[in-house]
Protein backbone atom coordinates (compact mmCIF):
# COMPACT_ATOMS: atom_id res chain seq x y z
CA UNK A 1 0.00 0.00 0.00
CA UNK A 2 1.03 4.00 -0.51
CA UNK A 3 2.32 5.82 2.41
CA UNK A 4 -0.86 7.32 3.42
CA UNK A 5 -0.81 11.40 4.14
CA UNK A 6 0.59 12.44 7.69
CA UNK A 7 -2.82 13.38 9.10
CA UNK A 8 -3.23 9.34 9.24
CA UNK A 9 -0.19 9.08 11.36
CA UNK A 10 -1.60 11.22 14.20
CA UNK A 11 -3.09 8.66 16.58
CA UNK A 12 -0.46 5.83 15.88
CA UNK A 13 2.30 8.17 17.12
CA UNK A 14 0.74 9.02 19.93
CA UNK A 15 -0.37 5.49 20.53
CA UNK A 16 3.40 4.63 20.25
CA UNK A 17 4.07 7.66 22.70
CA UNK A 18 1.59 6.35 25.34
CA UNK A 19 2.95 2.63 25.20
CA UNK A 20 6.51 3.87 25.31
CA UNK A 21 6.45 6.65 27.62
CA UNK A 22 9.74 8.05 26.20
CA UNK A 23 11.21 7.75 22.95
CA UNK A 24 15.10 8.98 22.54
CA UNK A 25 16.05 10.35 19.35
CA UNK A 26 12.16 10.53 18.29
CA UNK A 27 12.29 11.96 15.02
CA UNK A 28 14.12 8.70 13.94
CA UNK A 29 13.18 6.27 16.25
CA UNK A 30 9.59 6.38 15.84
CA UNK A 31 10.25 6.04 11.96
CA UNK A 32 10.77 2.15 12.92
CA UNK A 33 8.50 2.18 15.44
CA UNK A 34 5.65 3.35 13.32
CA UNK A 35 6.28 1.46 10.31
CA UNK A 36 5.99 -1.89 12.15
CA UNK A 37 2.82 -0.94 13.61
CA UNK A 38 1.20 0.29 10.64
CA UNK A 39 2.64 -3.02 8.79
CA UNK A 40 4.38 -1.11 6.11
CA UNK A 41 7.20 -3.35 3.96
CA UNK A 42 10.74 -1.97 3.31
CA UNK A 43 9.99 -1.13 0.09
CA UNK A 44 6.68 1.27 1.14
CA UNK A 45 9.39 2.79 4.30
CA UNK A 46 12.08 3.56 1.33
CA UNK A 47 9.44 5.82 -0.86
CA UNK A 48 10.94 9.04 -1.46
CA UNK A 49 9.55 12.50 -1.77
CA UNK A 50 9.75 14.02 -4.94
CA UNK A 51 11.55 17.09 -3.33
CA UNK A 52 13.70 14.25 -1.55
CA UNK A 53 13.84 12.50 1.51
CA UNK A 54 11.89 9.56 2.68
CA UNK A 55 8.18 10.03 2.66
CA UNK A 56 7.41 7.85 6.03
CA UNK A 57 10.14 9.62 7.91
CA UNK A 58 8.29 13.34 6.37
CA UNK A 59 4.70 12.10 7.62
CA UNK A 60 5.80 10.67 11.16
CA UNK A 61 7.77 14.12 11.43
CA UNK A 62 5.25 16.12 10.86
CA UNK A 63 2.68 14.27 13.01
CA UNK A 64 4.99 14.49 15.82
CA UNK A 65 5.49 18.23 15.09
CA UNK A 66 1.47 18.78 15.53
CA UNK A 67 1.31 16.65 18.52
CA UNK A 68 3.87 18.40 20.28
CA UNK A 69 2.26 21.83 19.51
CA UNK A 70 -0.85 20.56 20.66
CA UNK A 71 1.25 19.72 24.33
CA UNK A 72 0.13 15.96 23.63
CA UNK A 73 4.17 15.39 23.33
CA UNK A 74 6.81 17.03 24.98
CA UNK A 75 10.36 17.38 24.76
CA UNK A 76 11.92 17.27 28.75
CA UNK A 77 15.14 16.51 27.83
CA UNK A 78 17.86 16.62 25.14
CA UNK A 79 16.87 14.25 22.31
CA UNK A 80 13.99 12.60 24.00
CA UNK A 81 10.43 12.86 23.89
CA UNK A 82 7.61 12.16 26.44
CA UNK A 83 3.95 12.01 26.23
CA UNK A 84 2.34 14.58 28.30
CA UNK A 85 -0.56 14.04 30.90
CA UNK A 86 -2.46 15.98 28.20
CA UNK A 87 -1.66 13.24 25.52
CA UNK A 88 -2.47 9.98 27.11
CA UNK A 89 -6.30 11.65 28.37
CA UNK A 90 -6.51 12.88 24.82
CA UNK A 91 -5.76 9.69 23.54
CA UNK A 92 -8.39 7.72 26.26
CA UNK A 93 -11.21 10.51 24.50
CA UNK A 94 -10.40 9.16 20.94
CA UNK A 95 -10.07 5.57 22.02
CA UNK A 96 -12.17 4.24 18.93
CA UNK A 97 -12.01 7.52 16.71
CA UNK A 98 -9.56 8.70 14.65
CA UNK A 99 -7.45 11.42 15.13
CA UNK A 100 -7.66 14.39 12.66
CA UNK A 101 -5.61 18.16 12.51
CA UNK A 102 -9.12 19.73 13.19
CA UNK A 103 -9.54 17.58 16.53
CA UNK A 104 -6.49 19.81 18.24
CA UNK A 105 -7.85 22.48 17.67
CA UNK A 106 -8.95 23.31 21.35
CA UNK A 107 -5.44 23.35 21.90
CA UNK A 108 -4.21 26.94 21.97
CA UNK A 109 -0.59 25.93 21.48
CA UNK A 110 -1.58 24.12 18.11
CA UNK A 111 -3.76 27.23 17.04
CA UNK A 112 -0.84 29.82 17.90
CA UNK A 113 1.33 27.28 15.69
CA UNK A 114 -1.12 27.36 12.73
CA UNK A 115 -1.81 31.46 13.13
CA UNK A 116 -0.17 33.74 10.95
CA UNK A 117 -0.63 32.86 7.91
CA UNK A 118 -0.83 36.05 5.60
CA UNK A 119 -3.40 36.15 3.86
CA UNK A 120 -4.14 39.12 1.22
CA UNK A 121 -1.50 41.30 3.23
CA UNK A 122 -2.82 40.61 6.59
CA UNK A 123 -2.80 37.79 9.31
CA UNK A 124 -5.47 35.20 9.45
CA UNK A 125 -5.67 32.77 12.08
CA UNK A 126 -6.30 28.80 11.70
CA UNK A 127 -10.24 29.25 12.27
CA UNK A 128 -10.63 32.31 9.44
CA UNK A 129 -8.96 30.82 6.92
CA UNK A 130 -10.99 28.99 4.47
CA UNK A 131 -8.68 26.93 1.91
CA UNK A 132 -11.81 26.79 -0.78
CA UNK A 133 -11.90 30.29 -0.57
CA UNK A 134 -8.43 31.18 -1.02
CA UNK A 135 -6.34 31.15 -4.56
CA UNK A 136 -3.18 28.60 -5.16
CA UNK A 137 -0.78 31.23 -4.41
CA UNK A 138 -1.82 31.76 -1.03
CA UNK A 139 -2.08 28.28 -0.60
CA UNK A 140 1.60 27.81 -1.25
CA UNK A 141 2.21 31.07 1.14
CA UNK A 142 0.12 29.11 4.26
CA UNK A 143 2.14 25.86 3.49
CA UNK A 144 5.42 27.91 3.51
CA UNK A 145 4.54 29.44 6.96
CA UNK A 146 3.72 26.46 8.27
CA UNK A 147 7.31 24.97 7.05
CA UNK A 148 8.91 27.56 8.28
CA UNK A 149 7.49 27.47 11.68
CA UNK A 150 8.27 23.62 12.15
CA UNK A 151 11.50 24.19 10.68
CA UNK A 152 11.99 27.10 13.55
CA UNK A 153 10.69 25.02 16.59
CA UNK A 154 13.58 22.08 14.71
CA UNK A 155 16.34 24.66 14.77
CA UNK A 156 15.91 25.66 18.61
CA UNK A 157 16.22 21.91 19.40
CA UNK A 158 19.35 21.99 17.60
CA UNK A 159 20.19 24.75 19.45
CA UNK A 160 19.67 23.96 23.13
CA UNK A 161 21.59 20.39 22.24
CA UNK A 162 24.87 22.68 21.43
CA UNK A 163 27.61 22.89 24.03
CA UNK A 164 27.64 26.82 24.93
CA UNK A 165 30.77 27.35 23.31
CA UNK A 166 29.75 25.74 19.96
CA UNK A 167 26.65 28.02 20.03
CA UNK A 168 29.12 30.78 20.58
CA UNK A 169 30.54 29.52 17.42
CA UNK A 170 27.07 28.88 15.52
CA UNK A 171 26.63 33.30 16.52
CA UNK A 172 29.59 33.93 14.91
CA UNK A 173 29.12 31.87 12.22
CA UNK A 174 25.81 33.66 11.51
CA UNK A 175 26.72 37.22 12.01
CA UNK A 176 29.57 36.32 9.53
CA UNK A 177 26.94 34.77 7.10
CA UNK A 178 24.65 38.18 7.45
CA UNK A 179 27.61 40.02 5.81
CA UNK A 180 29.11 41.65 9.11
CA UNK A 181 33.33 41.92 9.35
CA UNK A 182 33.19 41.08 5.34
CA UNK A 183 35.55 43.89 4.91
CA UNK A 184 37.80 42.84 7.27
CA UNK A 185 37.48 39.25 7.40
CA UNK A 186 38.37 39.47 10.89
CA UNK A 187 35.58 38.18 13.74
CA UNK A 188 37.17 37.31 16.75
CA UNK A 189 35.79 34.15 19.08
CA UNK A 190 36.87 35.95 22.45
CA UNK A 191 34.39 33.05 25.46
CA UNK A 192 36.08 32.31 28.39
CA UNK A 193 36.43 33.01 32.21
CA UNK A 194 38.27 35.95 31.39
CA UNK A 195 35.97 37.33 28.35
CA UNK A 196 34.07 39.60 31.44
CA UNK A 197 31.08 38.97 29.13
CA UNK A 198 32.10 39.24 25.36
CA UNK A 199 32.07 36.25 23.49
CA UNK A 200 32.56 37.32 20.22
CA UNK A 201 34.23 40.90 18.21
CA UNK A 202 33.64 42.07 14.49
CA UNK A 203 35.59 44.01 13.04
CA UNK A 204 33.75 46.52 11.11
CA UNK A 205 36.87 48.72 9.40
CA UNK A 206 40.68 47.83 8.92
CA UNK A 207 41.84 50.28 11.98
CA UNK A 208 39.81 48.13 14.45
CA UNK A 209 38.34 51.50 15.32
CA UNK A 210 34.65 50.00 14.26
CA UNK A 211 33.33 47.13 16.22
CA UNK A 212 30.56 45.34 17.09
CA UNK A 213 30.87 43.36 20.70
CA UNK A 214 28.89 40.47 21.14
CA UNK A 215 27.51 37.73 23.90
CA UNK A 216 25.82 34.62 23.27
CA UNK A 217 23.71 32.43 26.12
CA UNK A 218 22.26 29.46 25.34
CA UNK A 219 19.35 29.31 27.92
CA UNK A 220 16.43 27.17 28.43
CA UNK A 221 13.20 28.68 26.79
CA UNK A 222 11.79 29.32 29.78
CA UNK A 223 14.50 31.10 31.12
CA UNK A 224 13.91 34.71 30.16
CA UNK A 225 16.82 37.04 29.87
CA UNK A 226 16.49 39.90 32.72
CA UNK A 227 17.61 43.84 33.06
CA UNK A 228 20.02 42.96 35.11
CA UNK A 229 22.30 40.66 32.45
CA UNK A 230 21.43 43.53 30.09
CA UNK A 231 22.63 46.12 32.48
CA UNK A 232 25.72 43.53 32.78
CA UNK A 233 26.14 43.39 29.24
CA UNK A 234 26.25 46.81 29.00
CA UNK A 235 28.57 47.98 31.91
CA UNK A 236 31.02 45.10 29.92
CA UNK A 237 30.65 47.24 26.83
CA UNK A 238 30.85 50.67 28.75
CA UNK A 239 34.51 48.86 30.32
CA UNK A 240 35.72 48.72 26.87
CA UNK A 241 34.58 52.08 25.42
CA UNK A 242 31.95 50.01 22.96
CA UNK A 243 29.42 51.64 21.75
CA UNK A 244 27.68 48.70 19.74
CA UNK A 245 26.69 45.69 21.05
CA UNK A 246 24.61 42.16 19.98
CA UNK A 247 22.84 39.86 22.98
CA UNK A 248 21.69 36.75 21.69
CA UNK A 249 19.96 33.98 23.37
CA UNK A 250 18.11 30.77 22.61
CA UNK A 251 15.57 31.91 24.75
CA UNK A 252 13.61 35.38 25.19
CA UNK A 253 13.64 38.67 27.45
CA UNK A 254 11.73 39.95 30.01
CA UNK A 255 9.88 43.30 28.95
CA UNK A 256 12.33 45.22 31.53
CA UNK A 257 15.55 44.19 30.09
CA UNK A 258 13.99 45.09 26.44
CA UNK A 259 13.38 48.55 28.16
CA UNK A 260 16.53 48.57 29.96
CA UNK A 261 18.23 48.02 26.27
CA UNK A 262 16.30 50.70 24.73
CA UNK A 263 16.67 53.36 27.47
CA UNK A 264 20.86 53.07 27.73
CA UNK A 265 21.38 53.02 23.85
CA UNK A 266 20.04 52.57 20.03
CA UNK A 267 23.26 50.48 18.93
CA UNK A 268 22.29 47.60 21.63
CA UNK A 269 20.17 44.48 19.29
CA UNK A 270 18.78 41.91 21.67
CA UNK A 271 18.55 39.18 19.32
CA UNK A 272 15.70 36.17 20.85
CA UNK A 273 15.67 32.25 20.27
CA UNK A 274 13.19 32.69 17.40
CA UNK A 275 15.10 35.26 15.72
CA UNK A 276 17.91 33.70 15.75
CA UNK A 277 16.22 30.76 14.05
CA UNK A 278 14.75 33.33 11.20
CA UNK A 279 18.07 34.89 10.76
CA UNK A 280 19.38 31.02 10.45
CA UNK A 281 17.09 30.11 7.70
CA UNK A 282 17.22 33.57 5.82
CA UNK A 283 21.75 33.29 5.92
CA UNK A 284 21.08 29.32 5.27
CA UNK A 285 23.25 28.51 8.70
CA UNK A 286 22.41 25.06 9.58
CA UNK A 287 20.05 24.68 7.15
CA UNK A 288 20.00 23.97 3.22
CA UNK A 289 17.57 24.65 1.06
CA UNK A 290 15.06 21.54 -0.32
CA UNK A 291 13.90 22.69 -3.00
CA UNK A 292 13.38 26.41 -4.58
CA UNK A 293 10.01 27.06 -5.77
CA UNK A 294 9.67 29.38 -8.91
CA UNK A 295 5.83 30.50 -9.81
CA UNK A 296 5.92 31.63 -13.30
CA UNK A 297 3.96 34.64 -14.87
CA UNK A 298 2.61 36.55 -18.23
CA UNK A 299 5.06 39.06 -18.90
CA UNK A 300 2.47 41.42 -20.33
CA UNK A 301 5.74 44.01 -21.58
CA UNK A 302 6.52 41.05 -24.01
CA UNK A 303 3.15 40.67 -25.65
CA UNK A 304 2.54 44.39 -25.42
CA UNK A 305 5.60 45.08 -27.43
């Protein structure tokens, strides 16, 4: 038989989930898992996707991705996932009924996931947008979004599994890839117990008398950055007559330390998790791209000629 679409594979992961309890290294393990519960032969398991990979391994993915936004699944610990309270009672509800995208919908972690899709220049949420109403074009734009926002929630993973010093590295990587200390070619990796808070220097000009400091923590998402490791931040800046300075984090700040940044100076960027993971994409850092889309067009200049 085909590999049935992804929305099938809802309840059997979660099935797999609740008889498991844990599953380390998910996104591969439950590849197995799944296709010996759902009977599937080698050959079926090795179907690729047109834009490449293999098509079990996309659908199981993305099942897990919308079970985990939903809180049914959770992710506790590096490279392992759980299923949540949440899951196993939703689960006991759909005991003899399949599980569909529109069933977790009462979940507002699933909803905020499938929000923001732009729709004729504005944001629609999961509940206004009608796909029969919509043309092909936006289609492709929700689908994108939608991508992009699993493939965001992927690269924080990736993120928070990095030793602190190699996300140090993965910063400076990307602030390299954005075009910064081209010129120069000179971006300094300065971490350490002695760096009194800089982890990183660009070089902006050939004099050194340009540069951009910069400090890198890979927190928790929960673990909100506060004024007071702004106002750090800054005094180490302030110690070495800096004027421009980058904060990034995996996770977020609280609203005072994004006031604290704006009050001391307009040359401070406090960078978040999710940023980062934009920025990531948008440089291609960590990420490649599958497969580049081109929607063709009348040129009405040539036939007006």
């Amino acid at each position: 038989m085909a590999i049935p679409g992804f929305k099938v594979f809802l309840k059997p992961v979660l099935e797999i989930m609740a008889s498991e309890g844990s599953v380390a290294n998910p996104r591969h393990t439950l590849v197995s898992l799944v296709k010996d519960k759902m009977g599937f032969s080698d050959e079926e398991a090795s179907e690729q996707l047109e834009s490449g990979g293999l098509r079990l391994k996309n659908r199981v993915g993305w099942a897990l991705t919308y079970l985990k936004k939903a809180g049914l699944v959770k992710f506790p610990r590096r490279g392992t996932a759980e299923i949540t309270l949440e899951g196993r009672n939703f689960l006991r509800d759909h005991k003899n009924d399949e599980i569909a995208p529109k069933d977790l919908e009462r979940f507002p972690g699933y909803l905020e996931f499938k929000a923001g899709n732009i729709i004729n220049g504005k944001k629609e949420s999961l509940k206004e947008v009608d796909l029969k109403e919509i043309d092909p074009e936006e289609k492709i734009n929700i689908g994108y979004n939608e991508i992009k926002n699993a493939l965001i929630d992927e690269l924080l993973e990736k993120l928070l599994e990095l030793l602190p010093t190699q996300f140090e590295e993965l910063v400076l990587d990307l602030i390299r890839s954005l075009g910064y200390g081209i010129q120069t070619g000179k971006i300094e990796h300065t971490g350490g117990s002695g760096d009194f808070g800089i982890d990183g220097i660009v070089h902006l000009d050939r004099l050194g008398l340009d540069k951009i400091y910069l400090q890198a923590k890979r927190y928790k998402i929960d673990h909100k950055i506060s004024s007071a490791e702004i106002q750090k931040f800054f005094g180490a800046l302030k110690g070495r007559h800096a004027s421009k300075g980058i904060f990034l984090t995996t996770s977020s700040y609280q609203e005072s330390a994004l006031e604290y940044a704006r009050s001391v100076s307009d040359t401070i960027v406090l960078i978040d998790g999710r940023r980062i993971a934009e920025l990531m994409i948008e440089a291609e850092v960590g990420v490649s791209a599958k497969r580049k889309l081109i929607i063709p067009t009348i040129d009405d200049d040539y036939f007006d000629r």
